[in-house]
PDB file of N, CA and C in Angstrom:
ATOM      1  N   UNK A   1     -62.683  16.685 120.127  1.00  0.00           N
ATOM      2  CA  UNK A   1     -62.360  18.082 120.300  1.00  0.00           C
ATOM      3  C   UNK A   1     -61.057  18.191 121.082  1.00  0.00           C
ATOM      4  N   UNK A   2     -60.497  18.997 120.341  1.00  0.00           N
ATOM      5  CA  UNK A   2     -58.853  19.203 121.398  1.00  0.00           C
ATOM      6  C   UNK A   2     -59.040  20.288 122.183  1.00  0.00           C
ATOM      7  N   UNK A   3     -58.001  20.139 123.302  1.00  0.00           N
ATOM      8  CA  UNK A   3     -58.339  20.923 124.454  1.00  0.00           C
ATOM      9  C   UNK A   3     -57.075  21.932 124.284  1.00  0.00           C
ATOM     10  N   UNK A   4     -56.913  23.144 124.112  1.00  0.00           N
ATOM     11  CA  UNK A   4     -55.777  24.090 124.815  1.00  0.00           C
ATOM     12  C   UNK A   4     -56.183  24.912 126.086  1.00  0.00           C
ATOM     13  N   UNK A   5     -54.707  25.147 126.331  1.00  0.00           N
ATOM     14  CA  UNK A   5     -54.421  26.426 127.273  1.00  0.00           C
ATOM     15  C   UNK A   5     -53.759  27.126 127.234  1.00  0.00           C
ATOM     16  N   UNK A   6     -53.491  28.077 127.745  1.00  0.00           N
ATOM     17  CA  UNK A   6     -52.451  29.251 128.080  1.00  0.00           C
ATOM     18  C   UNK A   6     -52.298  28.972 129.413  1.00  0.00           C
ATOM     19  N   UNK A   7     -51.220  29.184 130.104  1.00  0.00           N
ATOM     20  CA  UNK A   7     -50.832  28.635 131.145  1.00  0.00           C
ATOM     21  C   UNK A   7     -49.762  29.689 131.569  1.00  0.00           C
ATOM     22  N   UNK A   8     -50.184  30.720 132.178  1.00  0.00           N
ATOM     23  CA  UNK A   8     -48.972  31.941 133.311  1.00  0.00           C
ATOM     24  C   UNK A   8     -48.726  31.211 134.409  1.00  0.00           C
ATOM     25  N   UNK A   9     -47.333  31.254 134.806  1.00  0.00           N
ATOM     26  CA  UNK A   9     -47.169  31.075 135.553  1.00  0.00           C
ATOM     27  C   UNK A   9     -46.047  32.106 136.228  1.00  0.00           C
ATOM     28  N   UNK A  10     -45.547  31.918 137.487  1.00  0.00           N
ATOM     29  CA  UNK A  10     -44.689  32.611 138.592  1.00  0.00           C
ATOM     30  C   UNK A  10     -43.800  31.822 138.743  1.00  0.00           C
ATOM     31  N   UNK A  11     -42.583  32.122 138.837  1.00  0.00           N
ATOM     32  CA  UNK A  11     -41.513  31.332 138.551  1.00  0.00           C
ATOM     33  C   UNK A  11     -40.341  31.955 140.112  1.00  0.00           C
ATOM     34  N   UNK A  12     -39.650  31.605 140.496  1.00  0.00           N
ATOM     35  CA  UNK A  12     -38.672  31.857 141.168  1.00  0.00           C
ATOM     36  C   UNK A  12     -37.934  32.025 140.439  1.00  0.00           C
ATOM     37  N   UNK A  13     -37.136  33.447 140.593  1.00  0.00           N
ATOM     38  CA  UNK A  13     -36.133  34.084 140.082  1.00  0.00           C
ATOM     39  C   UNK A  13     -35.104  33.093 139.553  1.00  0.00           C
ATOM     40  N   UNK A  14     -34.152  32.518 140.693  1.00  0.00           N
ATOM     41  CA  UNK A  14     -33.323  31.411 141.027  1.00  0.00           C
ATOM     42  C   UNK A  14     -33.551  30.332 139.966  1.00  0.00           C
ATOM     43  N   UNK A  15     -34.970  29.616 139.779  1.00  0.00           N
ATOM     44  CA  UNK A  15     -34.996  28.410 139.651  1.00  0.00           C
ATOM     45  C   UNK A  15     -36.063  28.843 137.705  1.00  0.00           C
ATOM     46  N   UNK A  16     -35.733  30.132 137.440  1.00  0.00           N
ATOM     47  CA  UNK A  16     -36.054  30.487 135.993  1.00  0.00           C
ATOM     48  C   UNK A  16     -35.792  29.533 134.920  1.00  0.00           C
ATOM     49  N   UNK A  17     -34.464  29.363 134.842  1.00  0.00           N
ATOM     50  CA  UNK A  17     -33.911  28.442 133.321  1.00  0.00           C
ATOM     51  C   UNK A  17     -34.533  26.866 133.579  1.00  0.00           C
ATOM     52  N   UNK A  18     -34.283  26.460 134.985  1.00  0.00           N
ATOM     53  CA  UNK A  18     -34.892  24.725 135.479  1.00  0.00           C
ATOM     54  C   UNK A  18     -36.135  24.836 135.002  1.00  0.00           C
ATOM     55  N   UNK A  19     -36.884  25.728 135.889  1.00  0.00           N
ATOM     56  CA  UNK A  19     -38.505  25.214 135.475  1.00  0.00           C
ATOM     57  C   UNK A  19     -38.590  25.468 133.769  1.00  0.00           C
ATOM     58  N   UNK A  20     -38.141  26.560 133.205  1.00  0.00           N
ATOM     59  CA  UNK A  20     -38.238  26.492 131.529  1.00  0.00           C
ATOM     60  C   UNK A  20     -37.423  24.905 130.703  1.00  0.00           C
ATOM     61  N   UNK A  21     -36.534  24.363 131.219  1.00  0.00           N
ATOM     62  CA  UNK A  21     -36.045  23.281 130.649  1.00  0.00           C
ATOM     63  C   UNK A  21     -36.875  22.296 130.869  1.00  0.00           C
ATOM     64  N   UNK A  22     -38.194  22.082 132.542  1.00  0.00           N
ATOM     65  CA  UNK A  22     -38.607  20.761 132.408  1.00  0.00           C
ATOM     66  C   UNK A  22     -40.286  20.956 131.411  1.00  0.00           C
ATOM     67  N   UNK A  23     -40.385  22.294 131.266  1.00  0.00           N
ATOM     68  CA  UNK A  23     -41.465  22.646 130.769  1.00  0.00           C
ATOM     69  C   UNK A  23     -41.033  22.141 129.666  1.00  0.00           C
ATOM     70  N   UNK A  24     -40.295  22.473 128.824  1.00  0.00           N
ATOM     71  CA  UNK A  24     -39.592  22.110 127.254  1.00  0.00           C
ATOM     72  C   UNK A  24     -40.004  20.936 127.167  1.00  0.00           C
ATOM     73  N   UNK A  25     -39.945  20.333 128.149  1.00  0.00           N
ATOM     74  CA  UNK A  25     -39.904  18.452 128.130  1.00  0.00           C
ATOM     75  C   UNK A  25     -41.402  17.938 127.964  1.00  0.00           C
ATOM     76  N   UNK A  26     -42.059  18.515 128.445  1.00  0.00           N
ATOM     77  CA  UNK A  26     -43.638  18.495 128.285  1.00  0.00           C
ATOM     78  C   UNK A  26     -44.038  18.769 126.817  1.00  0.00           C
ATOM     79  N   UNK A  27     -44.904  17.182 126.387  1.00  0.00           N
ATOM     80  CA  UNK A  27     -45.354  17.200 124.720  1.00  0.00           C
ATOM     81  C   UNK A  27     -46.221  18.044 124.825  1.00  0.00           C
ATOM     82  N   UNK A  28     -46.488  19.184 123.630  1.00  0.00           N
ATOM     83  CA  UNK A  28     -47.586  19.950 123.184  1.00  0.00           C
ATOM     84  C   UNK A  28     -47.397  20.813 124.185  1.00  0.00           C
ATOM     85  N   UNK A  29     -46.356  21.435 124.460  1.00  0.00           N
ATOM     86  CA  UNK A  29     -46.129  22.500 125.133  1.00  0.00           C
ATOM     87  C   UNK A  29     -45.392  23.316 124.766  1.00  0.00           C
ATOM     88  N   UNK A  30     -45.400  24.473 124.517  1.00  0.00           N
ATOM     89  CA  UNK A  30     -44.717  25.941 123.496  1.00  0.00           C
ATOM     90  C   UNK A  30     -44.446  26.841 125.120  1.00  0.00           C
ATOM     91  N   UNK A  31     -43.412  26.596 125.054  1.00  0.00           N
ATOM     92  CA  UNK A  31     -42.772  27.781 125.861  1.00  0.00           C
ATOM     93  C   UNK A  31     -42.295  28.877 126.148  1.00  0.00           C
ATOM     94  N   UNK A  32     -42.464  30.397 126.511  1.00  0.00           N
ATOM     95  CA  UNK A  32     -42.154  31.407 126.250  1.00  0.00           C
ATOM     96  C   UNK A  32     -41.610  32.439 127.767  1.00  0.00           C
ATOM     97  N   UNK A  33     -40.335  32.725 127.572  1.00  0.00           N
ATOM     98  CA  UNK A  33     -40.321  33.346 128.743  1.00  0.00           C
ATOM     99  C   UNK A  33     -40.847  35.060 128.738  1.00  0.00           C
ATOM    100  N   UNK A  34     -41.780  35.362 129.729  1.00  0.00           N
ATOM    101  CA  UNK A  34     -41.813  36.839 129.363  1.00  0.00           C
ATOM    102  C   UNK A  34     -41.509  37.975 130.137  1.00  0.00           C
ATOM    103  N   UNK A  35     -41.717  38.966 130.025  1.00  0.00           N
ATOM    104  CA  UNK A  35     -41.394  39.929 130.952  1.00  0.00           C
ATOM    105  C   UNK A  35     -43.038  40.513 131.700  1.00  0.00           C
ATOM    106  N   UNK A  36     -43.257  41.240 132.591  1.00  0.00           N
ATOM    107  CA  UNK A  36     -44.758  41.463 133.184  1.00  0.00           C
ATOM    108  C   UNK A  36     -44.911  40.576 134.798  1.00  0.00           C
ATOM    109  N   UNK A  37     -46.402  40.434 134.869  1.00  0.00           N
ATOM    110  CA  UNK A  37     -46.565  40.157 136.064  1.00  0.00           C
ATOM    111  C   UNK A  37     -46.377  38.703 136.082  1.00  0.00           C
ATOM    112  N   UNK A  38     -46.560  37.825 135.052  1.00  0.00           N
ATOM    113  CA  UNK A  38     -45.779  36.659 134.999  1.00  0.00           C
ATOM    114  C   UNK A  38     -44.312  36.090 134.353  1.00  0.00           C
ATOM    115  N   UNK A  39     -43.792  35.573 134.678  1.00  0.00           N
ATOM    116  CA  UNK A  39     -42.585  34.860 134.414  1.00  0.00           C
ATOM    117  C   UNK A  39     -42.323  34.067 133.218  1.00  0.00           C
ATOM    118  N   UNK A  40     -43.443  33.161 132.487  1.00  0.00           N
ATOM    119  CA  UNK A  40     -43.195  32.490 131.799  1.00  0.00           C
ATOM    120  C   UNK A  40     -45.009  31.883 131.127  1.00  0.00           C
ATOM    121  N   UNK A  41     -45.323  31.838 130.216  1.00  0.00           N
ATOM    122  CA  UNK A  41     -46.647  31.696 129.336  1.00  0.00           C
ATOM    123  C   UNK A  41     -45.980  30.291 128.374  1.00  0.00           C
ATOM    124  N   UNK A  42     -47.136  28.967 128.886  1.00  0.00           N
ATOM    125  CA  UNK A  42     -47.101  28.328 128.269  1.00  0.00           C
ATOM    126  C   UNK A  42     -48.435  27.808 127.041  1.00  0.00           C
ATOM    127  N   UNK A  43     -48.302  27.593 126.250  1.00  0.00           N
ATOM    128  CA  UNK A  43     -49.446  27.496 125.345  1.00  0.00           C
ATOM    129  C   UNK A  43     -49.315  25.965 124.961  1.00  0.00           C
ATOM    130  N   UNK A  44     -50.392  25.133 125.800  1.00  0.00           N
ATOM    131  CA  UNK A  44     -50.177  23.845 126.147  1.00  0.00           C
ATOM    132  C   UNK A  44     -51.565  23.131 125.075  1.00  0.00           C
ATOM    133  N   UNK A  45     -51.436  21.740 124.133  1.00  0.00           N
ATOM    134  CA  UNK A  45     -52.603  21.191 123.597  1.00  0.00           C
ATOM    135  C   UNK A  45     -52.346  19.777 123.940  1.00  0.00           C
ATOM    136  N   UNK A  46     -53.696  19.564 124.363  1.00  0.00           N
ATOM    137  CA  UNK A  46     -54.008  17.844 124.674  1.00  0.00           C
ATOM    138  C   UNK A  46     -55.021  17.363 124.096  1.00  0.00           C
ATOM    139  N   UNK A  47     -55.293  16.294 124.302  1.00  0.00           N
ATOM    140  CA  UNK A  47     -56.760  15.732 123.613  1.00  0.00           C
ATOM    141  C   UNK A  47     -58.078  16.115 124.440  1.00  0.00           C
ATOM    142  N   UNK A  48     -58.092  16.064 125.430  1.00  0.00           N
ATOM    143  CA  UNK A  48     -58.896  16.711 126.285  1.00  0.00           C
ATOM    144  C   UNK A  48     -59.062  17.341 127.819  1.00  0.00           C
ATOM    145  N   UNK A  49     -59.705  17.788 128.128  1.00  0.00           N
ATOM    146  CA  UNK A  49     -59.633  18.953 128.878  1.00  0.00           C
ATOM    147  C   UNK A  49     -59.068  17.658 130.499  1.00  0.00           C
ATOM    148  N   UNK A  50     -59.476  16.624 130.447  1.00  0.00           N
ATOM    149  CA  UNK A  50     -59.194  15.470 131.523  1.00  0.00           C
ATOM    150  C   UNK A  50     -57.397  15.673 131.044  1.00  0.00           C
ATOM    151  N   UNK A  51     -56.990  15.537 130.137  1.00  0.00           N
ATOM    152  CA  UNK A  51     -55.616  15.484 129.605  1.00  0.00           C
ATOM    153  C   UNK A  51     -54.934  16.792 130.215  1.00  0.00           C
ATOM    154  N   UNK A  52     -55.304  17.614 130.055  1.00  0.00           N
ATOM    155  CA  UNK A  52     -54.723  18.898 130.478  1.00  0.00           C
ATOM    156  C   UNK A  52     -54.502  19.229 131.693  1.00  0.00           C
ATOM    157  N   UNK A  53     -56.008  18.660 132.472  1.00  0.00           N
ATOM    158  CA  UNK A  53     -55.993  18.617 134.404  1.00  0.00           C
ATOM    159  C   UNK A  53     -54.870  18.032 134.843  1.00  0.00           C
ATOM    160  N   UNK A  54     -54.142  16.818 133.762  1.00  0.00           N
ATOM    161  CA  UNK A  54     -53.502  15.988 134.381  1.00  0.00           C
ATOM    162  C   UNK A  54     -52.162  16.192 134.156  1.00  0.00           C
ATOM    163  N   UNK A  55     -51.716  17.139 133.091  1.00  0.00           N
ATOM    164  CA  UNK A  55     -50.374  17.637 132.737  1.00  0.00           C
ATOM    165  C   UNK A  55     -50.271  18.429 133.843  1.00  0.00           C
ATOM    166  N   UNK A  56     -51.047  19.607 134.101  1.00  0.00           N
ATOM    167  CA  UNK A  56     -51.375  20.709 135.275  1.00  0.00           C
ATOM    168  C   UNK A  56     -51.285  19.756 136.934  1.00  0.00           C
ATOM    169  N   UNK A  57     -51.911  18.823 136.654  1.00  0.00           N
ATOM    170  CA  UNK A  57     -51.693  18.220 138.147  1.00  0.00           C
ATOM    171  C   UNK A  57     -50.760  17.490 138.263  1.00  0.00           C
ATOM    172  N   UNK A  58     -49.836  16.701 137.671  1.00  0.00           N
ATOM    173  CA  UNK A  58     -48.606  16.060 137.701  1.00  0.00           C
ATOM    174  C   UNK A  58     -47.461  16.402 137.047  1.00  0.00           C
ATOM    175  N   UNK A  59     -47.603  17.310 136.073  1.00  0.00           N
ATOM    176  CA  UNK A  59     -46.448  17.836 135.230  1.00  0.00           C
ATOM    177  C   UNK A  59     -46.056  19.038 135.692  1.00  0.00           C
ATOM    178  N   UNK A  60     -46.827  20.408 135.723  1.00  0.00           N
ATOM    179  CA  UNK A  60     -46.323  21.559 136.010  1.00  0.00           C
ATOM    180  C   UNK A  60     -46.219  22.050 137.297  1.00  0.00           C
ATOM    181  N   UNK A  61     -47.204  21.955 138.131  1.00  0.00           N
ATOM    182  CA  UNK A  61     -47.604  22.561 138.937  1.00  0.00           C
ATOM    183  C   UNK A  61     -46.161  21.900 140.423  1.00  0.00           C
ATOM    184  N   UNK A  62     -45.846  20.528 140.262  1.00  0.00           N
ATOM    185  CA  UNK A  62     -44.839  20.131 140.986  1.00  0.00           C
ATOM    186  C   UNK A  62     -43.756  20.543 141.063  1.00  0.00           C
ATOM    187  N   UNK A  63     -43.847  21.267 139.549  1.00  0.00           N
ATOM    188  CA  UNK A  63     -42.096  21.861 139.278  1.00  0.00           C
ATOM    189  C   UNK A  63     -41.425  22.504 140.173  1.00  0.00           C
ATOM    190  N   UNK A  64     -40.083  22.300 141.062  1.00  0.00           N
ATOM    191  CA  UNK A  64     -39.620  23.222 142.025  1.00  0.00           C
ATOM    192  C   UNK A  64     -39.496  24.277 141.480  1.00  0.00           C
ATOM    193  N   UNK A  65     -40.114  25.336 142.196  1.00  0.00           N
ATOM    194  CA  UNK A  65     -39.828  27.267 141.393  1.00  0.00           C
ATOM    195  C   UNK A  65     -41.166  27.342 140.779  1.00  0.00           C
ATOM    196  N   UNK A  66     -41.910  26.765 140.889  1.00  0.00           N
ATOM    197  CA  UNK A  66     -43.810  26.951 140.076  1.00  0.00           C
ATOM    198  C   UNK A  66     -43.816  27.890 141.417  1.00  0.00           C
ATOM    199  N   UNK A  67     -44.398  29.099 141.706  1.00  0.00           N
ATOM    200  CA  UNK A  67     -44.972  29.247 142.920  1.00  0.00           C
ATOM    201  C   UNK A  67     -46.336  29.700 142.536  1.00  0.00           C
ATOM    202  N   UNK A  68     -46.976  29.890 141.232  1.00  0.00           N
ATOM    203  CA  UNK A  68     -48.423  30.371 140.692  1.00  0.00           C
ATOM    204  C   UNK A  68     -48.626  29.799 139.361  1.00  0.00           C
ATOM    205  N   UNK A  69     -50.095  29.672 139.277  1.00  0.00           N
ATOM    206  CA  UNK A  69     -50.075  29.484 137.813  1.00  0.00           C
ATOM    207  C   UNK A  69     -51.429  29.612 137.791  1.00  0.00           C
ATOM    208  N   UNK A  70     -51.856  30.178 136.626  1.00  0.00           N
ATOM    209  CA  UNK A  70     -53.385  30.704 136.222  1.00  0.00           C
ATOM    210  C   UNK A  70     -53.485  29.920 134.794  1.00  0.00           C
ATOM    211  N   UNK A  71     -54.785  28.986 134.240  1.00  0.00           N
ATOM    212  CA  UNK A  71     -54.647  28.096 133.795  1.00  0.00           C
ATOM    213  C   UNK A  71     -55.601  28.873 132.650  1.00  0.00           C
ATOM    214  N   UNK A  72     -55.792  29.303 131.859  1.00  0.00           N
ATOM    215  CA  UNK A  72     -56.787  29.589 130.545  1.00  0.00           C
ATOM    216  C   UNK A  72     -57.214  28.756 129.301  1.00  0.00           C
ATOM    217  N   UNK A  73     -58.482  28.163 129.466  1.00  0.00           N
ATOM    218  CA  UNK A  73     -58.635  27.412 128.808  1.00  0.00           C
ATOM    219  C   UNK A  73     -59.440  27.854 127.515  1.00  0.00           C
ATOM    220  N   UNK A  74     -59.084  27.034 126.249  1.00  0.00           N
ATOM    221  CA  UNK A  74     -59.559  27.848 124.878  1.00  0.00           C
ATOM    222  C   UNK A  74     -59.539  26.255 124.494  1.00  0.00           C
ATOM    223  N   UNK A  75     -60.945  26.040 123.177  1.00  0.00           N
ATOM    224  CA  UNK A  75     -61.010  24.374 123.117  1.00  0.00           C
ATOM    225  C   UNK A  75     -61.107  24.875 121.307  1.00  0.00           C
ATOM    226  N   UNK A  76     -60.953  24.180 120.606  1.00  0.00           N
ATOM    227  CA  UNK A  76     -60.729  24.100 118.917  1.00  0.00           C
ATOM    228  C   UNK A  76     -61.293  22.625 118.346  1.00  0.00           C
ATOM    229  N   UNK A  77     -62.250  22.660 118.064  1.00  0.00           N
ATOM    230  CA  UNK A  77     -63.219  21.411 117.123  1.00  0.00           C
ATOM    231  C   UNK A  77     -62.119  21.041 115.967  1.00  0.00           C
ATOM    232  N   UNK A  78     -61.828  19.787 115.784  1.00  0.00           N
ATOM    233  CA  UNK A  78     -61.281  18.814 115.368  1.00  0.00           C
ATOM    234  C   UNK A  78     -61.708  17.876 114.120  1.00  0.00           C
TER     235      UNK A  78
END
């Protein structure tokens, strides 16, 4: 079973285009900048939900300019 998310996050004004370029860099990650109470909606797929904790715990969440992120998880049978 594959794992997705939706992934809002809060971005620092300043550090907008950086955190969208290292996000880009992240496999199975669709990037979108938006307008609203968040900054930027990523729509992220891994193999499993352990896969995803670990993009979220070493990939995004470090990014300088992350200052929030609300993680939504949605799973799709394979």
């Amino acid at each position: 079973m594959a794992a997705n998310a939706y992934v809002l996050i809060n971005v620092e004004p300043a550090r907008t285009q950086e955190v969208i370029d290292r996000l880009n860099a992240i496999s199975g990650a669709s990037v979108r900048e938006v307008l609203g109470p968040y900054d930027v909606v990523v729509e992220l797929e891994a193999g499993t939900v352990e896969d995803l904790t670990e993009i979220m715990r070493h990939r995004i969440r470090p990014i300088n300019g992350v200052s929030n992120t609300v993680t939504c998880l949605w799973f799709t049978n394979i």
